[in-house]
Protein backbone atom coordinates (compact mmCIF):
# COMPACT_ATOMS: atom_id res chain seq x y z
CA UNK A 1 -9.60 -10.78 2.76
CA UNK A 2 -8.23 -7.45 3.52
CA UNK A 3 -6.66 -6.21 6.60
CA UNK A 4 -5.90 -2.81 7.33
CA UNK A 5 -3.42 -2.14 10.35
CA UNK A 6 -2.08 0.75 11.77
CA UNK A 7 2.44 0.73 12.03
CA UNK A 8 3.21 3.09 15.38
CA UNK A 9 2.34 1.43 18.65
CA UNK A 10 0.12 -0.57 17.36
CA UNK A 11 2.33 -3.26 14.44
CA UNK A 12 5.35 -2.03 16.23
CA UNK A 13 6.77 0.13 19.65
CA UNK A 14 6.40 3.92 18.85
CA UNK A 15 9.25 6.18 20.67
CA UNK A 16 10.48 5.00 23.68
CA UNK A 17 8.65 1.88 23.98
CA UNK A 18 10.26 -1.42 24.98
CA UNK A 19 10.29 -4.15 22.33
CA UNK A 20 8.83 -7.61 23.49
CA UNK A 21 10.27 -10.61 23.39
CA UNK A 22 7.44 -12.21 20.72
CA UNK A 23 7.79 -8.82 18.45
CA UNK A 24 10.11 -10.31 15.97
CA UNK A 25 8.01 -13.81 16.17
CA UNK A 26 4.62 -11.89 15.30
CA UNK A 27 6.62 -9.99 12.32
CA UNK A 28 7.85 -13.36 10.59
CA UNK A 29 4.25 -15.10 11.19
CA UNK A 30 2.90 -11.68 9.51
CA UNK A 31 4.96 -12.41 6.74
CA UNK A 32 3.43 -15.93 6.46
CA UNK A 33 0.05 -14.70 6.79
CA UNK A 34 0.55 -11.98 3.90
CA UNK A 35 0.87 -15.17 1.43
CA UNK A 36 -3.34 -15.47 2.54
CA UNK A 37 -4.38 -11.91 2.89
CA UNK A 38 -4.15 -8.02 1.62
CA UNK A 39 -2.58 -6.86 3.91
CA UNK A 40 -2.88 -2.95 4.05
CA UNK A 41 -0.61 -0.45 6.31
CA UNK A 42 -2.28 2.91 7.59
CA UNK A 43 0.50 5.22 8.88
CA UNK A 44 1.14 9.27 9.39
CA UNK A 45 4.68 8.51 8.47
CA UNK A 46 5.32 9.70 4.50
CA UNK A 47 6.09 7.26 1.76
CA UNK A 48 9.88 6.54 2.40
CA UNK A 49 8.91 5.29 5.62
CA UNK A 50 6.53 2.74 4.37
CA UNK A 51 8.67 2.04 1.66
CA UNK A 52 10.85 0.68 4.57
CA UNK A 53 8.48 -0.92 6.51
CA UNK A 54 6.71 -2.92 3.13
CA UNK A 55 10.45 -3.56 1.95
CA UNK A 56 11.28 -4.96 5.51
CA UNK A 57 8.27 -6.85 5.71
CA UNK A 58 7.79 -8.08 2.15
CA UNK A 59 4.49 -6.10 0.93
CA UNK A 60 5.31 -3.91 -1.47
CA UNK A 61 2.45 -4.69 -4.29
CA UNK A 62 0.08 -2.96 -2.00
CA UNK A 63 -0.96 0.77 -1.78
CA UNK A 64 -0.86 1.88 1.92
CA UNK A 65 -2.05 5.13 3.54
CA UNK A 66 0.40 7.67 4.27
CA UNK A 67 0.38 10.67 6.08
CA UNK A 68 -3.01 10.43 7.57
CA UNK A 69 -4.84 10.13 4.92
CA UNK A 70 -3.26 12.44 2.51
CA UNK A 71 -2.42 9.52 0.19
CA UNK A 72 -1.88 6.30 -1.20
CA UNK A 73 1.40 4.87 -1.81
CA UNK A 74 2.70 1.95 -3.66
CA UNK A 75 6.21 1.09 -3.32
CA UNK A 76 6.88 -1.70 -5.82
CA UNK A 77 5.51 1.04 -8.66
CA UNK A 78 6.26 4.06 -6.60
CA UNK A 79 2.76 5.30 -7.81
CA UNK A 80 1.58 7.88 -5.37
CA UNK A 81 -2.29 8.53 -5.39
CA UNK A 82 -3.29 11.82 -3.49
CA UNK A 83 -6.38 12.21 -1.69
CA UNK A 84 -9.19 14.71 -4.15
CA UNK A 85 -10.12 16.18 -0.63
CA UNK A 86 -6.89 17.70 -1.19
CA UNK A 87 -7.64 21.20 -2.73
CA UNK A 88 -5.53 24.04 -4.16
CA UNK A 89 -6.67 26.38 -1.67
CA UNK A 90 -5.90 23.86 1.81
CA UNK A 91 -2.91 23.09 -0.36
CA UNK A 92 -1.40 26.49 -0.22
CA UNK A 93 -2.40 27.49 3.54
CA UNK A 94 -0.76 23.79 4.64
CA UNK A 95 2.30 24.87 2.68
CA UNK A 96 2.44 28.03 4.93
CA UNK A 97 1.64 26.01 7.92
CA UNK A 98 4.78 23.41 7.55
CA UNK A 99 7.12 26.03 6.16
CA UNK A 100 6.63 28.80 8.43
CA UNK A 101 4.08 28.17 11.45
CA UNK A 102 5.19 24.88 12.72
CA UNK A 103 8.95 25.80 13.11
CA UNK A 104 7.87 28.89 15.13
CA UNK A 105 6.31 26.79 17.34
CA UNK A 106 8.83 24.33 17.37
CA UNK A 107 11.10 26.78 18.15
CA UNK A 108 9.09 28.62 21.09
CA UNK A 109 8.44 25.54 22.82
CA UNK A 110 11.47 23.12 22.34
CA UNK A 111 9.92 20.73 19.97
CA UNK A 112 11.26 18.42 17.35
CA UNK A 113 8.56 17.97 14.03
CA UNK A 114 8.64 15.73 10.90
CA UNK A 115 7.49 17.05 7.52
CA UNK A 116 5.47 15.71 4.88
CA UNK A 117 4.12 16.68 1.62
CA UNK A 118 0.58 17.13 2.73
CA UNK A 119 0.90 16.13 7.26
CA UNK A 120 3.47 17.63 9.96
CA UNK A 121 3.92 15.76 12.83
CA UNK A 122 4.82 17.38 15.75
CA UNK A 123 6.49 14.91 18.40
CA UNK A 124 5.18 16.67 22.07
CA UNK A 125 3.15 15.55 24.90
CA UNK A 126 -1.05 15.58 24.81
CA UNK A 127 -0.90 18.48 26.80
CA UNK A 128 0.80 20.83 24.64
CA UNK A 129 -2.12 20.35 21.96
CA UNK A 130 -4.08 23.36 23.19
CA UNK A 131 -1.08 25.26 22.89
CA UNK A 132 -0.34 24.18 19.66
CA UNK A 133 -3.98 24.89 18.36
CA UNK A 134 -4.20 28.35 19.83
CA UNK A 135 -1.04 29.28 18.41
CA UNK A 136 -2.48 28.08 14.80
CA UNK A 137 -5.80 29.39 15.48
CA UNK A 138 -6.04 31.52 12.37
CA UNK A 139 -5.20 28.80 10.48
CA UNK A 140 -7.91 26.32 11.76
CA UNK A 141 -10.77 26.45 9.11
CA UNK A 142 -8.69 24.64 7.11
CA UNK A 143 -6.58 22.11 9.39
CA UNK A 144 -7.18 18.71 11.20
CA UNK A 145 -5.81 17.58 13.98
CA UNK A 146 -5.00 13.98 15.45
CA UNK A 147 -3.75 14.02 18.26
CA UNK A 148 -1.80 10.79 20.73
CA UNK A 149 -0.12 10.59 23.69
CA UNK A 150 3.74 11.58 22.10
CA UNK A 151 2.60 13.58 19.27
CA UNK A 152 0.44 16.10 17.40
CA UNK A 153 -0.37 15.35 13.53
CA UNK A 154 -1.48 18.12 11.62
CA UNK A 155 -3.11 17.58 8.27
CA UNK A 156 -5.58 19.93 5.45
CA UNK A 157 -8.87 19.32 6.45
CA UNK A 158 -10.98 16.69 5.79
CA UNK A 159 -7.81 14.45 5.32
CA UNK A 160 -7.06 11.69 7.75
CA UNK A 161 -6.83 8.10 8.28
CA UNK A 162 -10.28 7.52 7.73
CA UNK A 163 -10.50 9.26 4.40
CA UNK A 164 -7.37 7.59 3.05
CA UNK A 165 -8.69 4.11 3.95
CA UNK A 166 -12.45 5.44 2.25
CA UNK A 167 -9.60 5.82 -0.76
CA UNK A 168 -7.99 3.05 -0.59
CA UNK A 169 -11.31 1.37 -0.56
CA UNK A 170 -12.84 3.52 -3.71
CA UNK A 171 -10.09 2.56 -5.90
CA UNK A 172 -9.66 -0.99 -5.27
CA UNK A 173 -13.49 -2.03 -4.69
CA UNK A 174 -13.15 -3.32 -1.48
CA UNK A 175 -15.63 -4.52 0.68
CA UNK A 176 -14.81 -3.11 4.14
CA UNK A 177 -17.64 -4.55 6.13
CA UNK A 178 -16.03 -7.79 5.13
CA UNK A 179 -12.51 -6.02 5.85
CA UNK A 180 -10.22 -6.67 9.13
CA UNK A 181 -9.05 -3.06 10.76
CA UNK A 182 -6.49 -3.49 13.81
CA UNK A 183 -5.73 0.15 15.16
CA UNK A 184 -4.38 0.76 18.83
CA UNK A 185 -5.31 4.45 19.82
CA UNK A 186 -8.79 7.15 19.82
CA UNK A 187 -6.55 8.45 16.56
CA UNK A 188 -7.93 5.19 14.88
CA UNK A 189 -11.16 4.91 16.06
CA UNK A 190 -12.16 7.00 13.27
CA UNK A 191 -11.14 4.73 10.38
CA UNK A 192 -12.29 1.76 12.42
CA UNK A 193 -15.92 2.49 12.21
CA UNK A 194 -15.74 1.76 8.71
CA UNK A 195 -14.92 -1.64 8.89
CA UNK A 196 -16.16 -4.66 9.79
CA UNK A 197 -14.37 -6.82 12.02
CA UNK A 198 -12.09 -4.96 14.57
CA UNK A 199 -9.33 -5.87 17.05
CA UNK A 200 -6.75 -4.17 19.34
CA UNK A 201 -3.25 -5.30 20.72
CA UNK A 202 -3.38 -5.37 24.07
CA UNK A 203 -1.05 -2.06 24.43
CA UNK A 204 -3.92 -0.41 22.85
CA UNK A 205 -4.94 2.97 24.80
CA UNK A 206 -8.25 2.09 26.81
CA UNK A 207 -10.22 4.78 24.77
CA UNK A 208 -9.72 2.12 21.96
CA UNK A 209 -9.91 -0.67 24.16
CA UNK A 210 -13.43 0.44 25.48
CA UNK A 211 -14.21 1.14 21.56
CA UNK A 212 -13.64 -2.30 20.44
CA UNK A 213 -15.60 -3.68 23.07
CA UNK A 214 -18.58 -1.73 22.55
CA UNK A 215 -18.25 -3.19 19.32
CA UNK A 216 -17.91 -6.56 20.01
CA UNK A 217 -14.44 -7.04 18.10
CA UNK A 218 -10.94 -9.05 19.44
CA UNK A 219 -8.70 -7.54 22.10
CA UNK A 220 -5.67 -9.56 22.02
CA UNK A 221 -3.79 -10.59 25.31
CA UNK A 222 -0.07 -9.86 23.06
CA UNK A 223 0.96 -7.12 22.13
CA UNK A 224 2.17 -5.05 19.37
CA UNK A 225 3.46 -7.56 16.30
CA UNK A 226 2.36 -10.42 18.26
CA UNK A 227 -1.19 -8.89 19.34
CA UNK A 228 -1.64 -7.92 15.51
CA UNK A 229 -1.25 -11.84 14.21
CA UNK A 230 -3.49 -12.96 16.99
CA UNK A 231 -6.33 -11.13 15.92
CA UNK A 232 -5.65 -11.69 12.37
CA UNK A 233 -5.96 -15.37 12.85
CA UNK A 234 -8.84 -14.83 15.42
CA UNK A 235 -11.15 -12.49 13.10
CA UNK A 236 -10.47 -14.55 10.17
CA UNK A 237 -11.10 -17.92 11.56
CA UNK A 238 -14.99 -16.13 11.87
CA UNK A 239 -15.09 -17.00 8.02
C-alpha cells in the first residue's frame, strides 16, 4: 500500500511549533512501518530538503513531491522528474517572479523567502496574502498560490501538490483510491480528494479537520509524527 504524507506541520512541527514528547517515538515506529508500505513524502520544500528528511528517515528509493508539485525527486538516484504542466512560457515569467518580484516584496514588507527551481515560498502571516497578490497582480495568469497560516507558496500555474501526486501516480501506476493520504492544512485538501482513505493529526487546521470528516476518514487524537503512525495503522488495518 501507498501512503502519501505531507512533512511541515503535519509529519513534523513547522516554525515555531513545540515538539511533543511522542514525536521522536512516532518517527522510529514510521521507520518500522516503511519495511510494510510506500511510503511517499509531499512537501513545498526543494529536493535537498527531502533528501534530508528521506536520508534521516531511511526512504530514499522513493520519488517524493517537491516544491508543490513542480516535481518528483528521488534521492537514492538523484533522478529529478519535472512536472509537463511546466511550460517554457510559465517557465520564463516564474523565473522573473523569484529573481526580481519576490525580493521587492520581500524587501517592502520585511519578509524572509526561500527559492526553488520552479516554487518561492514566502514565510509571512495569512494576512499579508492579499498584499502579496496585488503586488504580483500582473503576473497572475500564470501563478498559483497556496497559501497557510506562516507562509505564502507561489508556484507556475497549474502546478501544486495535487498535480505532483497525479504524477507521482502516472508514473508509478498507482492505485490512489486504494492509496493512504495524511495532510494537516486547506493547502492539502486539494491532493486529498484524490485518494482514498484519508486522515489528519490532530494539530490539523479545522478547515482540514471538518474536510476529513465530511469524508468519513481518521482524525487522530496525537499529533504530528505520532498522529501520522496512528492513522497509518488505523486506515490500513481497514484491509
Amino acid at each position: 500500500m501507498t501512503v502519501f504524507i505531507s512533512v511541515e506541520d503535519c509529519l513534523w512541527p513547522g516554525r515555531g511549533k513545540k515538539v511533543l514528547n511522542d514525536f521522536y517515538y512516532g518517527l522510529i515506529e514510521l521507520k518500522d512501518l516503511a519495511k510494510k508500505l510506500n511510503i511517499i513524502f509531499c512537501t513545498g520544500g526543494d529536493q535537498n530538503y527531502i533528501e534530508a528528511v528521506a536520508a534521516a528517515l531511511g526512504f530514499t528509493d522513493n520519488y517524493s513531491i517537491i516544491e508543490n508539485g513542480a516535481a518528483i525527486f528521488c534521492s537514492a538516484s538523484g533522478n529529478i522528474v519535472l512536472n509537463p504542466r511546466i511550460t517554457k512560457v510559465s517557465q520564463e515569467v516564474f523565473e522573473e517572479v523569484s529573481r526580481k518580484a519576490v525580493p521587492e516584496i520581500s524587501d517592502k514588507y520585511n519578509l524572509s523567502f526561500w527559492r526553488g527551481v520552479f516554487c518561492v515560498r514566502i514565510v509571512g502571516k495569512r494576512t499579508l496574502f492579499f498584499k502579496i497578490k496585488k503586488a504580483l497582480e500582473k503576473y497572475d495568469p500564470w501563478l498559483n498560490f497556496s497559501v497557510t497560516d506562516n507562509s505564502i507558496d507561489i508556484t507556475p500555474k497549474g502546478i501544486n501538490k495535487a498535480s505532483g501526486v497525479n504524477l507521482r501516480a502516472e508514473l508509478s501506476a498507482e492505485n490512489l483510491k486504494q492509496s493512504i493520504g495524511i495532510g494537516s492544512s486547506e493547502q492539502d485538501m486539494s491532493w486529498l480528494e484524490m485518494i482514498g482513505k484519508i486522515g489528519c493529526p490532530a494539530n490539523a487546521d479545522d478547515k482540514c479537520k471538518n474536510y476529513i470528516k465530511k469524508r468519513r476518514g481518521y482524525i487522530s487524537s496525537s499529533s504530528y509524527s505520532a498522529g501520522v503512525t496512528d492513522i497509518i495503522k488505523n486506515l490500513s488495518r481497514e484491509d
